[in-house]
PDB file of N, CA and C in Angstrom:
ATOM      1  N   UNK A   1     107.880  98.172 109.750  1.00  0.00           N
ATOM      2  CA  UNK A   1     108.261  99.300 108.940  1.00  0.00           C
ATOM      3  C   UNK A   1     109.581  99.886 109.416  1.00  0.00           C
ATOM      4  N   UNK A   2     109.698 100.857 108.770  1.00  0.00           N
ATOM      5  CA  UNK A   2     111.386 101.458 108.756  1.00  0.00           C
ATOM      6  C   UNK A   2     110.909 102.890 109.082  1.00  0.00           C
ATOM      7  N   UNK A   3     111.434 103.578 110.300  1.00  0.00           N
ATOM      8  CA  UNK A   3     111.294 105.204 110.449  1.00  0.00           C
ATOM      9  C   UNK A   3     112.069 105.149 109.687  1.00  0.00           C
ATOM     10  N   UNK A   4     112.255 106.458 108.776  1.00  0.00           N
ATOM     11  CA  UNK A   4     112.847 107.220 108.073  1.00  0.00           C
ATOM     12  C   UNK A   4     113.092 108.786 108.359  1.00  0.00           C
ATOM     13  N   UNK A   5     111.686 109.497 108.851  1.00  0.00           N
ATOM     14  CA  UNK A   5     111.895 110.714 108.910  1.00  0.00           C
ATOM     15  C   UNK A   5     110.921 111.220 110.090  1.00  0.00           C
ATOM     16  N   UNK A   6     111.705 111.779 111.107  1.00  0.00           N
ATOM     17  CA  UNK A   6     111.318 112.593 112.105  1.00  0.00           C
ATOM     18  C   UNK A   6     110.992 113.606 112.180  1.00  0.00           C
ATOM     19  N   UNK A   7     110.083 114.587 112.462  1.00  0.00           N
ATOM     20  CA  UNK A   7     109.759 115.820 112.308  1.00  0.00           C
ATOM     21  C   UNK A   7     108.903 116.275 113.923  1.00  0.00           C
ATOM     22  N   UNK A   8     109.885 117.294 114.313  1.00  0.00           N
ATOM     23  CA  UNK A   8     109.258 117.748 115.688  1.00  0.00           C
ATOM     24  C   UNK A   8     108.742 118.823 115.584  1.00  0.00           C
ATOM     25  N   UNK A   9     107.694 119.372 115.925  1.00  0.00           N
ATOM     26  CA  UNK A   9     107.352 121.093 115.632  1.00  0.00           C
ATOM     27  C   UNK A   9     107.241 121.466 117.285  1.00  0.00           C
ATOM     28  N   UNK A  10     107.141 122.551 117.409  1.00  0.00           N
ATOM     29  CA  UNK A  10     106.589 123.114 118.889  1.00  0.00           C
ATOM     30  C   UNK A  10     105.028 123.326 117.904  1.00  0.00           C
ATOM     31  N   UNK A  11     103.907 123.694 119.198  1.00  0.00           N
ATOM     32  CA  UNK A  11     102.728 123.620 119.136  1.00  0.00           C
ATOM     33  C   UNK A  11     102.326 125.137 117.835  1.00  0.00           C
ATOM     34  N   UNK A  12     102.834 125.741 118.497  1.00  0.00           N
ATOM     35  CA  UNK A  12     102.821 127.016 118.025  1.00  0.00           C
ATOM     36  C   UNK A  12     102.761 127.377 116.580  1.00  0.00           C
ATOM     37  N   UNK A  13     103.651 126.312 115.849  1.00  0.00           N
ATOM     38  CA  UNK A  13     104.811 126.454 114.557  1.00  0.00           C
ATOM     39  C   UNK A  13     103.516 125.362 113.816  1.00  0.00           C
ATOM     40  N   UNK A  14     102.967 125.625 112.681  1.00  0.00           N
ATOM     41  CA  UNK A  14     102.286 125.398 111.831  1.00  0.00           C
ATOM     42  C   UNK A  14     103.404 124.050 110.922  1.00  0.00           C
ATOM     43  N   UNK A  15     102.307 122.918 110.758  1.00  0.00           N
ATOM     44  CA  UNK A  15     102.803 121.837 109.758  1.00  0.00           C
ATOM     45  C   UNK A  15     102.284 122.293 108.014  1.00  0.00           C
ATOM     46  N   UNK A  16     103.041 121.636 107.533  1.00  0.00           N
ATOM     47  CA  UNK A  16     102.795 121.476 105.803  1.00  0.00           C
ATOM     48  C   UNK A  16     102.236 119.879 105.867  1.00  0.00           C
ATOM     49  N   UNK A  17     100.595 119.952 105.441  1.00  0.00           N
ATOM     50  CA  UNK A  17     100.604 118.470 104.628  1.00  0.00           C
ATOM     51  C   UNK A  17     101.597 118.339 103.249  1.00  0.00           C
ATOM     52  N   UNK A  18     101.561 119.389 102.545  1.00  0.00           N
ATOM     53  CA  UNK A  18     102.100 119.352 100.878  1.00  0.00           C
ATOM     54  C   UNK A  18     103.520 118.765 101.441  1.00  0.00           C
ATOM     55  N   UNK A  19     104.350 119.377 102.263  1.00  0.00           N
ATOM     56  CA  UNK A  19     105.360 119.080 102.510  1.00  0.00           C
ATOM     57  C   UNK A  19     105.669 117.589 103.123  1.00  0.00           C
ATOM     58  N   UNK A  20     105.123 116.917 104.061  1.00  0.00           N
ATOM     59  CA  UNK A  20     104.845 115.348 104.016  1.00  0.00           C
ATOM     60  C   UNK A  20     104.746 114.851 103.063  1.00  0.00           C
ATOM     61  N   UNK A  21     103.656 114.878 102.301  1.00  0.00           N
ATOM     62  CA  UNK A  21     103.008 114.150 101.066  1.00  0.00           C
ATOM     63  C   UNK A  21     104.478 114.101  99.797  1.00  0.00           C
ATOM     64  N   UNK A  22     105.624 115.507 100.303  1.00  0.00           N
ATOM     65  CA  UNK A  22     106.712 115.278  99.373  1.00  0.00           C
ATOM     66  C   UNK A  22     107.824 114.338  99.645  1.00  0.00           C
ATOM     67  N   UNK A  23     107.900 114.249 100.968  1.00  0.00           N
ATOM     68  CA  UNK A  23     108.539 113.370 101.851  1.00  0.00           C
ATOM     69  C   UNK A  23     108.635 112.010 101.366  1.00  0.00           C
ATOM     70  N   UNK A  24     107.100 111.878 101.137  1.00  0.00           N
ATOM     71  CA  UNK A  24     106.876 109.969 101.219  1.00  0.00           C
ATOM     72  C   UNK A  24     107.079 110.217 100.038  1.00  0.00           C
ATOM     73  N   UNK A  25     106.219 110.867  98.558  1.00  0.00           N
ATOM     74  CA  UNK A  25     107.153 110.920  97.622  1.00  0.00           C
ATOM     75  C   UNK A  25     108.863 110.467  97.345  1.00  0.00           C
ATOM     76  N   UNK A  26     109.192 111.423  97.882  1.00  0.00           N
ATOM     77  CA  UNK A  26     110.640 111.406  97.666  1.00  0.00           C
ATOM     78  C   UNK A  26     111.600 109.852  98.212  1.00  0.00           C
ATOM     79  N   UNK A  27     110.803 109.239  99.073  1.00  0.00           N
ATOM     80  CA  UNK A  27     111.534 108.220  99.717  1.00  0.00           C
ATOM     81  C   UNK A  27     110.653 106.990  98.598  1.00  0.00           C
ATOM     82  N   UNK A  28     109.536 107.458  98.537  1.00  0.00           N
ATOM     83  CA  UNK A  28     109.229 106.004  97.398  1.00  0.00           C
ATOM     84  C   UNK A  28     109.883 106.240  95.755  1.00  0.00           C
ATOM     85  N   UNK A  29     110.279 107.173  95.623  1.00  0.00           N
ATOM     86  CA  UNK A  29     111.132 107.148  94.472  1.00  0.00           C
ATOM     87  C   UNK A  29     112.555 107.099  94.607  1.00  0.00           C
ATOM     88  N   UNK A  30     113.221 107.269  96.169  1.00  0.00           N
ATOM     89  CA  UNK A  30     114.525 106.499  95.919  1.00  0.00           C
ATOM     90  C   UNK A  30     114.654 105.075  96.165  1.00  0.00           C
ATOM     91  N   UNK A  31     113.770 104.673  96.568  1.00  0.00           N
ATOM     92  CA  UNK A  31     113.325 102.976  96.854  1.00  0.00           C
ATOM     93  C   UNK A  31     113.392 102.304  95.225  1.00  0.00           C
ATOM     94  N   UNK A  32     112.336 103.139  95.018  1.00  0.00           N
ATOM     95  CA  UNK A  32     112.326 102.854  93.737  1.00  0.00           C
ATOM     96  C   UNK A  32     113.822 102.923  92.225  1.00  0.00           C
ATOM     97  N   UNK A  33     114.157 104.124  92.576  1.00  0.00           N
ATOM     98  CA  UNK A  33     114.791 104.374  91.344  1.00  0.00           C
ATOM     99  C   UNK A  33     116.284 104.332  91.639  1.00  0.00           C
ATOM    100  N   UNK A  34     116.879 104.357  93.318  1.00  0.00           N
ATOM    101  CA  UNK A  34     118.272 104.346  93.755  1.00  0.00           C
ATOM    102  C   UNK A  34     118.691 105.871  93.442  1.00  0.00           C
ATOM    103  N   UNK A  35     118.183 106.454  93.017  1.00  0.00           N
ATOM    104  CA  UNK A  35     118.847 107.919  92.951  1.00  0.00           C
ATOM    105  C   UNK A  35     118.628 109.057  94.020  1.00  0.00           C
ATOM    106  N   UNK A  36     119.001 110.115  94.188  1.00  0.00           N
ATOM    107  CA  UNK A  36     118.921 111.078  95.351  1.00  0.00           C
ATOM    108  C   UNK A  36     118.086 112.114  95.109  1.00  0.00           C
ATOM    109  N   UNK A  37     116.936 112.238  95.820  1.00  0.00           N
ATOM    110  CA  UNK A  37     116.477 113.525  95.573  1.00  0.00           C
ATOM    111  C   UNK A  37     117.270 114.891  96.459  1.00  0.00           C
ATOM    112  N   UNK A  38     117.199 116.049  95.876  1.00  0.00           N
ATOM    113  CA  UNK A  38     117.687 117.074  96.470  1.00  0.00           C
ATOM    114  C   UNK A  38     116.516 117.793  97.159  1.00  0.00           C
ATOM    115  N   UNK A  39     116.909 118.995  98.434  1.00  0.00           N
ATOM    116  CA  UNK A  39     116.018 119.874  98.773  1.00  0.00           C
ATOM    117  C   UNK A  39     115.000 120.298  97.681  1.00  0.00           C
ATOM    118  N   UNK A  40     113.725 120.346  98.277  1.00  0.00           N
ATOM    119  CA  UNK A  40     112.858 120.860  97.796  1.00  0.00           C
ATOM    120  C   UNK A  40     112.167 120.147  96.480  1.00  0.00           C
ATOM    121  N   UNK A  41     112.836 118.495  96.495  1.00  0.00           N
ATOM    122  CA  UNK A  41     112.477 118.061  95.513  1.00  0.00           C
ATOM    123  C   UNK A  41     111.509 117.766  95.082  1.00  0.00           C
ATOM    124  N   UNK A  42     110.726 117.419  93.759  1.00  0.00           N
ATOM    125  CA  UNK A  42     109.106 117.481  93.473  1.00  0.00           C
ATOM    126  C   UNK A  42     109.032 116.167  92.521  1.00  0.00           C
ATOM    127  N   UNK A  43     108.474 115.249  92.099  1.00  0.00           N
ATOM    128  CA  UNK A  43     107.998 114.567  91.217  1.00  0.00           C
ATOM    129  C   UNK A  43     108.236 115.466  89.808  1.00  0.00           C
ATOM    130  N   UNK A  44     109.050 114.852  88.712  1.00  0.00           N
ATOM    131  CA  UNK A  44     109.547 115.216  87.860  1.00  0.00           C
ATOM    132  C   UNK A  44     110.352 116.422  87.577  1.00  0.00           C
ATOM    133  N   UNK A  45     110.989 116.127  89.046  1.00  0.00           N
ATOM    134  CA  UNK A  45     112.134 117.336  88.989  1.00  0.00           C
ATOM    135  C   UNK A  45     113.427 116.239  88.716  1.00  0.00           C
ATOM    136  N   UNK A  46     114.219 117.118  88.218  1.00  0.00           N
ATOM    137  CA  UNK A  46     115.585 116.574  88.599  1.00  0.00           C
ATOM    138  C   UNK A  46     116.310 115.544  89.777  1.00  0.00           C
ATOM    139  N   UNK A  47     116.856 114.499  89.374  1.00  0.00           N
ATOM    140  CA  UNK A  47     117.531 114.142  90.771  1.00  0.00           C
ATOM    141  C   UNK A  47     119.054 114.036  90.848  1.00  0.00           C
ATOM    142  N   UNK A  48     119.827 113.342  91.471  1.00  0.00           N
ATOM    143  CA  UNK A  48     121.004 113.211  91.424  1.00  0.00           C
ATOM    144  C   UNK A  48     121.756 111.824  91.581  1.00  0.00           C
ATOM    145  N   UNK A  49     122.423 110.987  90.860  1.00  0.00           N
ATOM    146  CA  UNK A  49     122.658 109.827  90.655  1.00  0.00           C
ATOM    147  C   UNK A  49     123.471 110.010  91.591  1.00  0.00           C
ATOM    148  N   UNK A  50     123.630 108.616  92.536  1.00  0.00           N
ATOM    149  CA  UNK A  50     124.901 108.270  93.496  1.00  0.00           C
ATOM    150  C   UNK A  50     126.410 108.507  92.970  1.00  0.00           C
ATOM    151  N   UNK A  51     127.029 108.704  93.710  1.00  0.00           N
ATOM    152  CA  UNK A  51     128.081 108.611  93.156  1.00  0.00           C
ATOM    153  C   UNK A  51     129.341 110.206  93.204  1.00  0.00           C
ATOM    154  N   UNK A  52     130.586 110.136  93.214  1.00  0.00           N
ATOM    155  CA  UNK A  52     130.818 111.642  93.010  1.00  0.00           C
ATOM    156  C   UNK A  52     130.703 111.823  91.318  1.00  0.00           C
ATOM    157  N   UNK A  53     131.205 111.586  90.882  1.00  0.00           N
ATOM    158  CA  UNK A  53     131.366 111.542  90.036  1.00  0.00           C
ATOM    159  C   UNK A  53     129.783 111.285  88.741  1.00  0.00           C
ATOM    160  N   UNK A  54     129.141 110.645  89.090  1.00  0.00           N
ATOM    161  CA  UNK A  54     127.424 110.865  88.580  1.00  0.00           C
ATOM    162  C   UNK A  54     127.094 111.768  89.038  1.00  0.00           C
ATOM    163  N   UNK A  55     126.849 112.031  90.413  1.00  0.00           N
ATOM    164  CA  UNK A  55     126.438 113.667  90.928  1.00  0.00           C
ATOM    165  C   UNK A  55     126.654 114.908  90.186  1.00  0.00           C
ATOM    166  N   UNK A  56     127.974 114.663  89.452  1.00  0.00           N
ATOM    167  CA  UNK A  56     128.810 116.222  88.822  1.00  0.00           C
ATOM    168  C   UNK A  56     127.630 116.780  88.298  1.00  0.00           C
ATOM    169  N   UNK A  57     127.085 115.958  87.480  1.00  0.00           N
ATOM    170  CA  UNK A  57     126.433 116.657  86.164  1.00  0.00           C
ATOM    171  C   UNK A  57     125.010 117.453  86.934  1.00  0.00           C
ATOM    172  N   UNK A  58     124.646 117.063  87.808  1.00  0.00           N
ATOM    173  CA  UNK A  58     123.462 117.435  88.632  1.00  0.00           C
ATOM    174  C   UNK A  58     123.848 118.675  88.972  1.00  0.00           C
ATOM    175  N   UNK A  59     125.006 118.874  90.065  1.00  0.00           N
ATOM    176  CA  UNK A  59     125.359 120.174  90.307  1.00  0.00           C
ATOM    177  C   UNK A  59     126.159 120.884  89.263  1.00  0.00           C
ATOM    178  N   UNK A  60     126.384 120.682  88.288  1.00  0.00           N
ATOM    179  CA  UNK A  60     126.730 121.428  86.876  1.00  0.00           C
ATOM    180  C   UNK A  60     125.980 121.910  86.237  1.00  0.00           C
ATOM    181  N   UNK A  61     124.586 121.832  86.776  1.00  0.00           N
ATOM    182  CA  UNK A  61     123.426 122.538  86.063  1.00  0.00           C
ATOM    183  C   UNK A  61     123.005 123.744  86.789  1.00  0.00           C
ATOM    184  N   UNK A  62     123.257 123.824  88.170  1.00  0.00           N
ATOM    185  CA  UNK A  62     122.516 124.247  89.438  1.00  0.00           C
ATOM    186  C   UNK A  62     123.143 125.697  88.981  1.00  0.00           C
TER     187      UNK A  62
END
């Protein structure tokens, strides 16, 4: 397998499952689809096509 994403907490500091579960989401749909998800991204949200110029229109909405 391929690490992808590291996440360190101190003991103290509380984890998100929801927030994992968006993680692997998000990496099996750029596997899948080549496009970028942004912060906070969700399954049938918006994404952002590679590119500068494909990107525009993504942050032209924001």
């Amino acid at each position: 397998g391929i690490l992808r994403q590291i996440t360190v907490n101190d003991l103290p500091v509380g984890r998100s499952v929801d927030e994992t579960l968006r993680l692997i989401q998000a990496f099996q749909f750029v596997d899948k689809h080549g496009e970028v998800c942004p912060a906070n991204w969700h399954p049938g949200s918006d994404t952002i096509k590679p590119g500068v110029k494909e990107s525009k229109a993504y942050f032209e909405k924001q």
